[in-house]
Protein backbone atom coordinates (compact mmCIF):
# COMPACT_ATOMS: atom_id res chain seq x y z
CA UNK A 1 93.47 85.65 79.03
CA UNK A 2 91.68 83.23 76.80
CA UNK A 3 89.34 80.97 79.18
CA UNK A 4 89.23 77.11 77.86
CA UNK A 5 85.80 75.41 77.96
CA UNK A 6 85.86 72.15 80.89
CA UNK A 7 86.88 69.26 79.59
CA UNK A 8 84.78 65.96 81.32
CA UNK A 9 87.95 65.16 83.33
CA UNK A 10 88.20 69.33 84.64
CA UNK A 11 84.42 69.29 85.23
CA UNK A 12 83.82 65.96 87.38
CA UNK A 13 87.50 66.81 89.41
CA UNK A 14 85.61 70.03 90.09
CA UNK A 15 82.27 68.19 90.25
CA UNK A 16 83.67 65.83 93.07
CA UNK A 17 85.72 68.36 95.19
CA UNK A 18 82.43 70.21 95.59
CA UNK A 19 80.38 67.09 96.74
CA UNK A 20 83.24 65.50 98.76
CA UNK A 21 83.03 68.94 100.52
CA UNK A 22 78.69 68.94 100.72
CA UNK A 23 79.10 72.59 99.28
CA UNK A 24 75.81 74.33 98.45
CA UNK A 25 75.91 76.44 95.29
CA UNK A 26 75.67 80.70 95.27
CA UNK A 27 72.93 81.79 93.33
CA UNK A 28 72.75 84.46 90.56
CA UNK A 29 69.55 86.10 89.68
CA UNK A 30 68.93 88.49 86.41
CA UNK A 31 66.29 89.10 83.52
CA UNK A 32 65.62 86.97 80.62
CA UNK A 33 67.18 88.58 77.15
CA UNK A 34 67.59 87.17 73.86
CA UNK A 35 70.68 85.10 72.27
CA UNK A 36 73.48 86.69 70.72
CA UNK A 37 76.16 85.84 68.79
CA UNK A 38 79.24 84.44 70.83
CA UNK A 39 82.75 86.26 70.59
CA UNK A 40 84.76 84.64 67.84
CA UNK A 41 86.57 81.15 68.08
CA UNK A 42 83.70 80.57 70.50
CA UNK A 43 85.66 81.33 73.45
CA UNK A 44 84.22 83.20 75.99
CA UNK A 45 86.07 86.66 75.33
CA UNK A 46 88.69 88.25 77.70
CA UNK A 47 87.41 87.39 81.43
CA UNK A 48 89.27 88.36 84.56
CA UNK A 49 90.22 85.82 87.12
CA UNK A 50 91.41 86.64 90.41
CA UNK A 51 95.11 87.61 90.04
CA UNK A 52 97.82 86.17 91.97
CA UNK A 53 98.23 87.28 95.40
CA UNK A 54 101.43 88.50 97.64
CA UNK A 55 102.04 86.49 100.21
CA UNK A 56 100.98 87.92 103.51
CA UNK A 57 103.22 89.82 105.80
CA UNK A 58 101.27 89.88 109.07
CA UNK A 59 98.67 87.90 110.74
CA UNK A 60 95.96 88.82 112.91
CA UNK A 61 95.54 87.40 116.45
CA UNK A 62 92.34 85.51 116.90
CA UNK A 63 91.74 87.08 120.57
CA UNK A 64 89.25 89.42 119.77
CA UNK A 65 90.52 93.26 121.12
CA UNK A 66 89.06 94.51 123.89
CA UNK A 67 86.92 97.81 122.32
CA UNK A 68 84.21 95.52 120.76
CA UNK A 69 80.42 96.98 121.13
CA UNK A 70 77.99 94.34 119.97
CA UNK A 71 75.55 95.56 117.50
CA UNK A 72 71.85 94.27 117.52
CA UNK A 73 71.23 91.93 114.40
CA UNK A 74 67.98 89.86 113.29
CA UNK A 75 69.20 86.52 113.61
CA UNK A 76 72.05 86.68 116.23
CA UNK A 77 74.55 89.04 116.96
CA UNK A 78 77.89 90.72 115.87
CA UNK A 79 80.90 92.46 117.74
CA UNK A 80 82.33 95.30 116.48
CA UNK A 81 85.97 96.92 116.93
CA UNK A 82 87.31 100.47 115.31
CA UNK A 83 90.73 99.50 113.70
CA UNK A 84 92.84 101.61 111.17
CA UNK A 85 93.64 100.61 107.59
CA UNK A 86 97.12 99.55 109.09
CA UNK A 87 95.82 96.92 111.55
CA UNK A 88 94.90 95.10 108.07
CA UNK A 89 96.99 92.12 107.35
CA UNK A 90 98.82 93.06 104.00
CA UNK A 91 96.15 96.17 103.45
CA UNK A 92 99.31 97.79 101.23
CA UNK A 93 99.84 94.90 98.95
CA UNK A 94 96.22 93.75 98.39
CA UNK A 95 94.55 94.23 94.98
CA UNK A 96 91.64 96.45 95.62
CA UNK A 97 90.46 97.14 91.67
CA UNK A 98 87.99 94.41 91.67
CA UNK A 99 86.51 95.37 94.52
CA UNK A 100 85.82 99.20 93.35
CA UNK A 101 84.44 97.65 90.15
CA UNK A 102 82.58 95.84 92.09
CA UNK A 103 81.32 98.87 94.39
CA UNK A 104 80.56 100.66 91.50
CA UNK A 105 78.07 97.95 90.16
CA UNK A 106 76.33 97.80 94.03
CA UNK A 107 76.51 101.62 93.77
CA UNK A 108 73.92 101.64 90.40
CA UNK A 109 71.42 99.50 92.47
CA UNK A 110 71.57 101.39 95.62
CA UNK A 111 71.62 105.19 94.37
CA UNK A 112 68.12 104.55 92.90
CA UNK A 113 67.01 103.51 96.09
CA UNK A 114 65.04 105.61 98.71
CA UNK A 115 67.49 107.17 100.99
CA UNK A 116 65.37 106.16 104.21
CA UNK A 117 65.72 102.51 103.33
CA UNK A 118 68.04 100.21 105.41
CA UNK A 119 71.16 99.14 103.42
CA UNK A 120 69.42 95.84 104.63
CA UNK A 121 66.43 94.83 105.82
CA UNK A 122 66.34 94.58 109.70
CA UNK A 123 70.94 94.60 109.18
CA UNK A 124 70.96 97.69 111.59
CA UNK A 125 74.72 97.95 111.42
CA UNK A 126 74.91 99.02 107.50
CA UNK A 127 72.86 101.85 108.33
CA UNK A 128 70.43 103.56 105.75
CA UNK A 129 71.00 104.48 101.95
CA UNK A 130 71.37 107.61 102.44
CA UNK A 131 74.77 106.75 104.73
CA UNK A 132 76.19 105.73 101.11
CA UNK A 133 75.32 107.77 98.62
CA UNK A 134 77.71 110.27 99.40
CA UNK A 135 80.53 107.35 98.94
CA UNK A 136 78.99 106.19 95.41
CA UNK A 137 79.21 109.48 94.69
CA UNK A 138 83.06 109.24 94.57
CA UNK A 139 83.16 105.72 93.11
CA UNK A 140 83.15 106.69 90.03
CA UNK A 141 85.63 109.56 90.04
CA UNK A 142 88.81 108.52 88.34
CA UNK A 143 91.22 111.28 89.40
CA UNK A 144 91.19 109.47 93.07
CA UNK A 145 93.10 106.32 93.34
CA UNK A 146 90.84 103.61 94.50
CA UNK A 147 93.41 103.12 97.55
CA UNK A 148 92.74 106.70 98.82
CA UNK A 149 89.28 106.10 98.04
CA UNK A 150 88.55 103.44 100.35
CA UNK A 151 90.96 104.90 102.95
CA UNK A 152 89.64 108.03 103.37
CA UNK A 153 86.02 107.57 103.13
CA UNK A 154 85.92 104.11 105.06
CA UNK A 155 86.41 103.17 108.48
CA UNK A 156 87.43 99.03 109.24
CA UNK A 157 85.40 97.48 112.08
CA UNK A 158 87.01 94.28 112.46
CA UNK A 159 83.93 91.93 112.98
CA UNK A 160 83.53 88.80 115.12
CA UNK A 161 80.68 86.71 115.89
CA UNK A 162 79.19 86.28 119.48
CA UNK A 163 79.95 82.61 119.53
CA UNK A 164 83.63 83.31 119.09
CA UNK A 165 85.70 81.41 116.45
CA UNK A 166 87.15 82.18 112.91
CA UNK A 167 84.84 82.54 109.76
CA UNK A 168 85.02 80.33 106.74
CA UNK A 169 86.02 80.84 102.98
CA UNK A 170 84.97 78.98 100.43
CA UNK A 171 84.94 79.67 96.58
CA UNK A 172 82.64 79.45 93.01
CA UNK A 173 82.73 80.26 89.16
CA UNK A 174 80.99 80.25 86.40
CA UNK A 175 81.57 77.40 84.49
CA UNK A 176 81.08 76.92 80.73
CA UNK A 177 79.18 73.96 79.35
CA UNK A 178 78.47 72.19 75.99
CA UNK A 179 75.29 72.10 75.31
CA UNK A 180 71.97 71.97 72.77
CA UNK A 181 68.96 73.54 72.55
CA UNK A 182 67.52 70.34 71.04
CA UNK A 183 67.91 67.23 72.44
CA UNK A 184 70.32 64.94 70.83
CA UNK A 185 72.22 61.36 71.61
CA UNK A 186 75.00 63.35 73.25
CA UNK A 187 72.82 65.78 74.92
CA UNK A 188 69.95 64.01 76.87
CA UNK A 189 69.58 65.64 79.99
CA UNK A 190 67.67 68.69 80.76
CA UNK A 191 67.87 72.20 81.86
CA UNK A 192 64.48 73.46 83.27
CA UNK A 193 62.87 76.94 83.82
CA UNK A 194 61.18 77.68 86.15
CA UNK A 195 58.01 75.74 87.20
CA UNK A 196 54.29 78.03 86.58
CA UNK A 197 53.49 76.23 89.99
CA UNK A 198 56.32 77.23 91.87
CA UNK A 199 56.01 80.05 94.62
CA UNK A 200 58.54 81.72 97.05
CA UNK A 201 57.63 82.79 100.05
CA UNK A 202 59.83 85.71 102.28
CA UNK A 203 58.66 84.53 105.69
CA UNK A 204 59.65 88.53 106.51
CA UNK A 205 56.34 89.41 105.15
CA UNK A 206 55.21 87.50 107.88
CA UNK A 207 57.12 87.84 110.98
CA UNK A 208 60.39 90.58 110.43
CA UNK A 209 62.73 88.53 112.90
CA UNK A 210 62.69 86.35 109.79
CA UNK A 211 64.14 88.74 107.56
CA UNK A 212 65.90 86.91 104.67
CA UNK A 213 64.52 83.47 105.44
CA UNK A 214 62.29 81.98 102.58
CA UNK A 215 60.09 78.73 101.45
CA UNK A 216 59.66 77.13 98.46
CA UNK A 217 56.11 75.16 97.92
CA UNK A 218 53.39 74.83 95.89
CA UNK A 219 49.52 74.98 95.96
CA UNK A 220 48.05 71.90 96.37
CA UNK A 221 44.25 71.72 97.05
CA UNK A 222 44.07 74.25 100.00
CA UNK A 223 47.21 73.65 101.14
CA UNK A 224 51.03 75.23 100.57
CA UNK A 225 53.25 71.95 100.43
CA UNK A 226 57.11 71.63 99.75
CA UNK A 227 58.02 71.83 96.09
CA UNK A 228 58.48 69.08 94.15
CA UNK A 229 61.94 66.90 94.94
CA UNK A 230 64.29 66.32 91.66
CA UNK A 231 63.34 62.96 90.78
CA UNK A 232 59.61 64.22 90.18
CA UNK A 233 60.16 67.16 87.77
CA UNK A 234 60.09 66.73 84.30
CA UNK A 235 58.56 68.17 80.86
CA UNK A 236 55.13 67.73 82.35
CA UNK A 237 55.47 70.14 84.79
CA UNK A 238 58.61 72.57 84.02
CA UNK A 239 59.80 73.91 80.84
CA UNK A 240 63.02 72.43 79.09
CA UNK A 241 65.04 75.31 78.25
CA UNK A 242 68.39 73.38 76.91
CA UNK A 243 70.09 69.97 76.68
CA UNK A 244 73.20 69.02 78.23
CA UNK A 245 75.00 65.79 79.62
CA UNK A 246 73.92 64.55 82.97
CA UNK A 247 77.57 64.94 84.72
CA UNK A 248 77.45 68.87 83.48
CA UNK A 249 73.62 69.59 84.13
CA UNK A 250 74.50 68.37 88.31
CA UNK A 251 77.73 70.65 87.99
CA UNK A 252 75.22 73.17 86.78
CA UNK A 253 73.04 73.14 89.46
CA UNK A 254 75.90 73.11 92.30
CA UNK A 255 77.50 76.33 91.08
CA UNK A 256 74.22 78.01 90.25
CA UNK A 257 74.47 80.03 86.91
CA UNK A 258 76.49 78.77 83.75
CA UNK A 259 77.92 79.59 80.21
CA UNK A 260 76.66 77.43 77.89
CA UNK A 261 78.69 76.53 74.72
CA UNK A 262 76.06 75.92 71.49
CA UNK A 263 77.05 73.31 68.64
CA UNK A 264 76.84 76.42 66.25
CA UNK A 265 79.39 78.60 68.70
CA UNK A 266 76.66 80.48 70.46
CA UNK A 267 77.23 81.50 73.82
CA UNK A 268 74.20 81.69 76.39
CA UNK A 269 74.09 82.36 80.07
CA UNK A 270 72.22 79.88 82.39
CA UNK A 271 71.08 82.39 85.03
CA UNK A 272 69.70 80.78 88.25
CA UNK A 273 66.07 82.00 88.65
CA UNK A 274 64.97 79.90 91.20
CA UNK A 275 65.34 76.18 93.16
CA UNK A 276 63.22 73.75 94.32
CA UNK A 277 63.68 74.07 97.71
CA UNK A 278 64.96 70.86 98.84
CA UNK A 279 68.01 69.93 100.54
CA UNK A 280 71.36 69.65 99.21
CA UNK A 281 73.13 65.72 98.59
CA UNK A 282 76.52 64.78 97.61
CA UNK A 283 76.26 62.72 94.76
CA UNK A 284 80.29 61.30 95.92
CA UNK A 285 78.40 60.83 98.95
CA UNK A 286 75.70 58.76 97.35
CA UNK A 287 78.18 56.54 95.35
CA UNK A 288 80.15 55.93 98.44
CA UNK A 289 77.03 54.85 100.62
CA UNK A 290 75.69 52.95 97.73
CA UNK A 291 78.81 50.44 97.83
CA UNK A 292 79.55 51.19 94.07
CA UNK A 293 82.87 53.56 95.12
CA UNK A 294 84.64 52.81 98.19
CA UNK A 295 85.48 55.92 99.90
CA UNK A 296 89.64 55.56 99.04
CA UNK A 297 88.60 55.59 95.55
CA UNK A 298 85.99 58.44 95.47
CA UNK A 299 88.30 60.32 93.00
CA UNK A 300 87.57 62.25 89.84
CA UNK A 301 88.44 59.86 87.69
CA UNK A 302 86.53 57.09 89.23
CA UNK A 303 83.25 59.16 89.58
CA UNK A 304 83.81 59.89 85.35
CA UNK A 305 83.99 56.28 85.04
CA UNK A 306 81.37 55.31 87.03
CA UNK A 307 78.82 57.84 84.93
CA UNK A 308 80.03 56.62 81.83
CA UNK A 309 79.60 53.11 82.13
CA UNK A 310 76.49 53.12 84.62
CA UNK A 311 73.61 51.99 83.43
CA UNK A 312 70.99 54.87 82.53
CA UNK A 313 68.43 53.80 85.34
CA UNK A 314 71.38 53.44 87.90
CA UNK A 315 72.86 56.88 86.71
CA UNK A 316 69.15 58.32 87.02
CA UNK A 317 69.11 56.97 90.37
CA UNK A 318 72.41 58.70 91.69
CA UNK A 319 71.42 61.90 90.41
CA UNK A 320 67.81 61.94 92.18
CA UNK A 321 69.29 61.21 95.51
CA UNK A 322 70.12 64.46 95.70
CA UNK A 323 66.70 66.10 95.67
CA UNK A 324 67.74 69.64 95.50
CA UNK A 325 67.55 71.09 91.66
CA UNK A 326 67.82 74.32 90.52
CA UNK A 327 65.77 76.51 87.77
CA UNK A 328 67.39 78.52 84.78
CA UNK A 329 66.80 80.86 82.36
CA UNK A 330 68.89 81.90 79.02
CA UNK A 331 70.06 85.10 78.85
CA UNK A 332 72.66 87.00 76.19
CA UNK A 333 76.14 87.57 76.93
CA UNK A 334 76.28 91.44 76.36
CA UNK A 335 79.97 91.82 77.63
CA UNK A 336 82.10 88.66 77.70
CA UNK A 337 84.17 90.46 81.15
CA UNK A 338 80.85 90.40 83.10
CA UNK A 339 79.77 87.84 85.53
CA UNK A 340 76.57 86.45 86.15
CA UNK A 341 74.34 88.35 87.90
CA UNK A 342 74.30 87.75 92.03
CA UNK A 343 71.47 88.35 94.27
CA UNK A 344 72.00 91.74 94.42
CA UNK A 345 70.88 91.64 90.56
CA UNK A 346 74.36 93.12 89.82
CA UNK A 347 77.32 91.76 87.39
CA UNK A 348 79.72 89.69 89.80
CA UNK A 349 83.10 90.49 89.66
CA UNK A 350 85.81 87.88 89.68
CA UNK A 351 87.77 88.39 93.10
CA UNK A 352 85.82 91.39 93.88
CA UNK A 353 82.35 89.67 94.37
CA UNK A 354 81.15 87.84 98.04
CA UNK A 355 78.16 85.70 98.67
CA UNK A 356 77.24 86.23 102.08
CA UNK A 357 74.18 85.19 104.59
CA UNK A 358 71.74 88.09 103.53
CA UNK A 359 69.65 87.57 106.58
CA UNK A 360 72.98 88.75 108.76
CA UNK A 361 75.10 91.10 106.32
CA UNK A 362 73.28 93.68 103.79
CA UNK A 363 74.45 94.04 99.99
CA UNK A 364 76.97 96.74 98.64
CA UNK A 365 78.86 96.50 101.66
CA UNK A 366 82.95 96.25 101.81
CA UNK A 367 84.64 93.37 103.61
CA UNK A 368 88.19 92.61 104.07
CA UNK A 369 89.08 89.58 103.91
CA UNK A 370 92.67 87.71 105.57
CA UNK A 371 91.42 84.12 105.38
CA UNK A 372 94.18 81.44 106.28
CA UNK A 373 94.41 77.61 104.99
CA UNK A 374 97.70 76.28 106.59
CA UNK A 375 96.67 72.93 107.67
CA UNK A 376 95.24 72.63 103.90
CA UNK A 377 97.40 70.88 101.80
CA UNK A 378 95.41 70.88 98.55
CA UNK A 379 95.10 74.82 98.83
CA UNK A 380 96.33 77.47 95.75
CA UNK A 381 97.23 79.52 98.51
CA UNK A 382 98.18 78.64 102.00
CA UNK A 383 97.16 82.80 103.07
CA UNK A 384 95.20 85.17 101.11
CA UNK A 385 93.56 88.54 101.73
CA UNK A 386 90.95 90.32 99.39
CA UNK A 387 88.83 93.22 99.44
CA UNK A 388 85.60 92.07 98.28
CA UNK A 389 82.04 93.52 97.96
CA UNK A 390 78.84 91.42 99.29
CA UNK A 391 76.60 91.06 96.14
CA UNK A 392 75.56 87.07 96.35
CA UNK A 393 73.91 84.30 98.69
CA UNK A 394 73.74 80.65 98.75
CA UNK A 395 72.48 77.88 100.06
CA UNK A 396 75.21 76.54 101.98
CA UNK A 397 76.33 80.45 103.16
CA UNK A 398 74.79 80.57 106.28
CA UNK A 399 76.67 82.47 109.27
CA UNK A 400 77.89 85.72 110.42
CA UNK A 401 81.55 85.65 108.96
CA UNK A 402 80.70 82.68 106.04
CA UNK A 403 81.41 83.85 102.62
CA UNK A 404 81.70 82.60 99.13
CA UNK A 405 84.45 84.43 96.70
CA UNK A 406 83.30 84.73 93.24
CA UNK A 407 86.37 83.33 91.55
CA UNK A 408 85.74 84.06 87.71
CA UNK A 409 84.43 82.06 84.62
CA UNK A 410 85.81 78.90 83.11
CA UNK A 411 88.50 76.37 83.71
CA UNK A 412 91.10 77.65 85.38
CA UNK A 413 88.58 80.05 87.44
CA UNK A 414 87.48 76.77 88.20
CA UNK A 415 90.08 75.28 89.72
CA UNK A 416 91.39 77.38 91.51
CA UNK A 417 87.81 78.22 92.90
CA UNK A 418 87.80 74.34 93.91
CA UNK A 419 90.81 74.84 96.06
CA UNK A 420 89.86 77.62 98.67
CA UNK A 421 88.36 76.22 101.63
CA UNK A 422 90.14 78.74 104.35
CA UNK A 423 89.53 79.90 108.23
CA UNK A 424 88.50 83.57 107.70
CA UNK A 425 88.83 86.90 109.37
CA UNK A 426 86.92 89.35 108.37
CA UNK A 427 86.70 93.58 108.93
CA UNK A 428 83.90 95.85 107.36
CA UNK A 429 84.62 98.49 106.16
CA UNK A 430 81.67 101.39 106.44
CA UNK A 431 81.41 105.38 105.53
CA UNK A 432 83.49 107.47 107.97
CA UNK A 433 79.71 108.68 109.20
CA UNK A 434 78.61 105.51 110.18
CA UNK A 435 79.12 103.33 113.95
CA UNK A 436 77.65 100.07 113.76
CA UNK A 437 78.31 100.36 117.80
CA UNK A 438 75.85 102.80 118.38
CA UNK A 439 72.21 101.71 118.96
């Protein structure tokens, strides 16, 4: 399927269902590479989205069964309970490619690991890399059928968190952008690198009960102070890496990592490197307060209007009330089909790919998901389930059943990303050797 590029009207609808919602963006990390031509008719080549789903047959009761063994965490704690593959809501009629694929891409990282590692630091329950191997091992053999592959070499725990309550889904894509590497009349606003001066800090280095919890400062005299908020960088003190219009750069920055569209066809990926640290604002939000929308007429439309016509020092304005920015570099497109790269610093795959609170869940690891948007009315689907593989994290993914479903690249990825904001359930699945109930 041929994936159109946003038009402004597609990218501020998406633009404002994101802020109306106060979403954070999921990150994507990867390693800077050198431009490349772009596939012809500069479209972005064949790119899977997720495909459309079954409806579901069954649906799981939110009382929590009664074999559940809580398993010690860092930051809170998880209940586990042994179910079958047939306790899954719609298990027979669920898609499952995407998630091998994606298995097989957390499988490269984690074979090359040391077997006496943790899956994830201080995440007890996903045991050690050596519990894994063995199942990477049969990833990639293609005379198994990737049903009978994760039947009979996982076990589902169906996982709840110790507060009680159902999980949340949520969704992001990779969006593609026009942009410049010069700066022109259309193309004014910048993309920045990341800052010489700006330093991350795993607070784990420091105290392990704060395993995946970082800062973002800089040096300042003697002193480590929060990094500078959006309205203060500039060319002085980050590097401009590619133009684009202001509406698209914010868009950008929400979903973390972007395709960007050249005037000569050229096709680059903006890959998230790093942010600033700050908190998240809605720019909707900002509009609204500001008196300039009233809250009735927050719409897509209105918020494309309002940028267009606002003057440049209002529009500047707007933009730096949300303080949070994030940092890019350009990287080549090698394969069109491939996602940007998550935080497990492998290829996402579209409906196979979860960001997920790294501080609570490790990467590589299987989830099922049967998330459920009835009372929704603006949902694609009112039920959906998906076997997906945690490879991502983002700023607004905090939360022991909170996850983000990588949703594909462009437009229609895009949309339909936009509309998935579903109560979730959620079982892991782990090797047949491992009990995330045993201490």
């Amino acid at each position: 399927m041929k994936i159109k590029t946003l038009t402004n009207k597609s990218r501020l609808s998406l633009l404002a269902l994101f802020t109306a919602f106060g979403l954070g963006a999921c990150v994507s990390t990867g390693e800077v590479s050198h431009p490349v031509n772009n596939p012809p008719n500069n479209q972005a080549g064949s790119i899977p989205t997720l495909p459309t789903l079954p409806p579901v047959t069954s649906t799981p009761t939110n009382t929590p069964p009664s074999n559940v063994v809580t398993a010690p965490q860092a930051n809170g704690e998880i209940a586990f309970a042994r179910m079958g593959f047939g306790d899954l809501p719609n298990w027979s009629d669920t898609d499952l490619e995407a998630a091998r694929q994606a298995f097989r891409n957390s499988c490269a990282v984690l074979v090359k690991r040391n077997d006496a590692y943790y899956l994830g630091e201080k995440i007890a329950y996903a045991g050690k890399v050596a519990d894994w191997k063995p199942v990477c091992s049969l990833a990639n053999n293609p005379d198994v059928s990737t049903r009978a592959f994760f039947e009979n070499n996982f076990t589902p725990w169906r996982l709840s968190a110790k507060n009680g309550g159902r999980g949340k889904l949520t969704s992001y894509f990779e969006p593609i952008l026009h942009a410049s590497l010069n700066q022109t009349s259309v193309y004014n606003e910048p993309l920045y690198g990341k800052p010489s001066d700006l330093i991350t800090i795993n607070l784990s280095d420091f105290d392990p009960s704060l395993a995946g919890k970082k800062i973002v400062g800089r040096i300042n005299g003697n002193n480590f102070i929060p990094y500078r908020a959006r309205g203060e960088i500039n060319s002085s003190n980050a590097p401009i890496i590619a133009w684009t219009k202001m509406g698209e750069a914010l868009s950008l920055q929400i979903q973390g990592s972007g395709r960007l569209l050249l005037d000569n066809g050229q096709q680059l990926r903006a890959a998230f490197v790093a942010t600033n640290g700050q908190p998240f604002g809605s720019v909707a939000r900002e509009l609204i307060k500001r008196g300039e929308l009233p809250a009735s007429q927050a719409s897509a439309d209105n918020i494309t209007k309002w940028f267009e016509k606002a003057a440049p020092n209002d529009a500047r304005s707007v933009m730096n009330a949300n303080p949070r920015t994030t940092f890019f570099e350009l990287q080549a497109i090698k394969n069109p089909a491939d996602g940007p790269k998550g935080s497990q610093g492998v290829p996402l795959v579209a409906g196979g790919s979860l960001a997920i609170d790294p501080s609570i869940h490790a990467y590589g690891v299987p989830i099922f998901i049967f998330a459920n948007a009835s009372a929704l009315g603006n949902s694609i689907e009112n039920s959906l389930t998906r076997l997906v593989i945690t490879q991502d994290s983002g700023g607004a993914i905090k939360g022991p059943i909170r996850g983000d479903l990588y949703y594909g690249t462009g437009d229609e990825a895009g949309f339909a990303a936009g509309r998935i904001n579903h109560e979730a359930d959620w079982w892991v699945l782990l090797p047949n050797t491992l009990d995330p109930t045993k201490k």
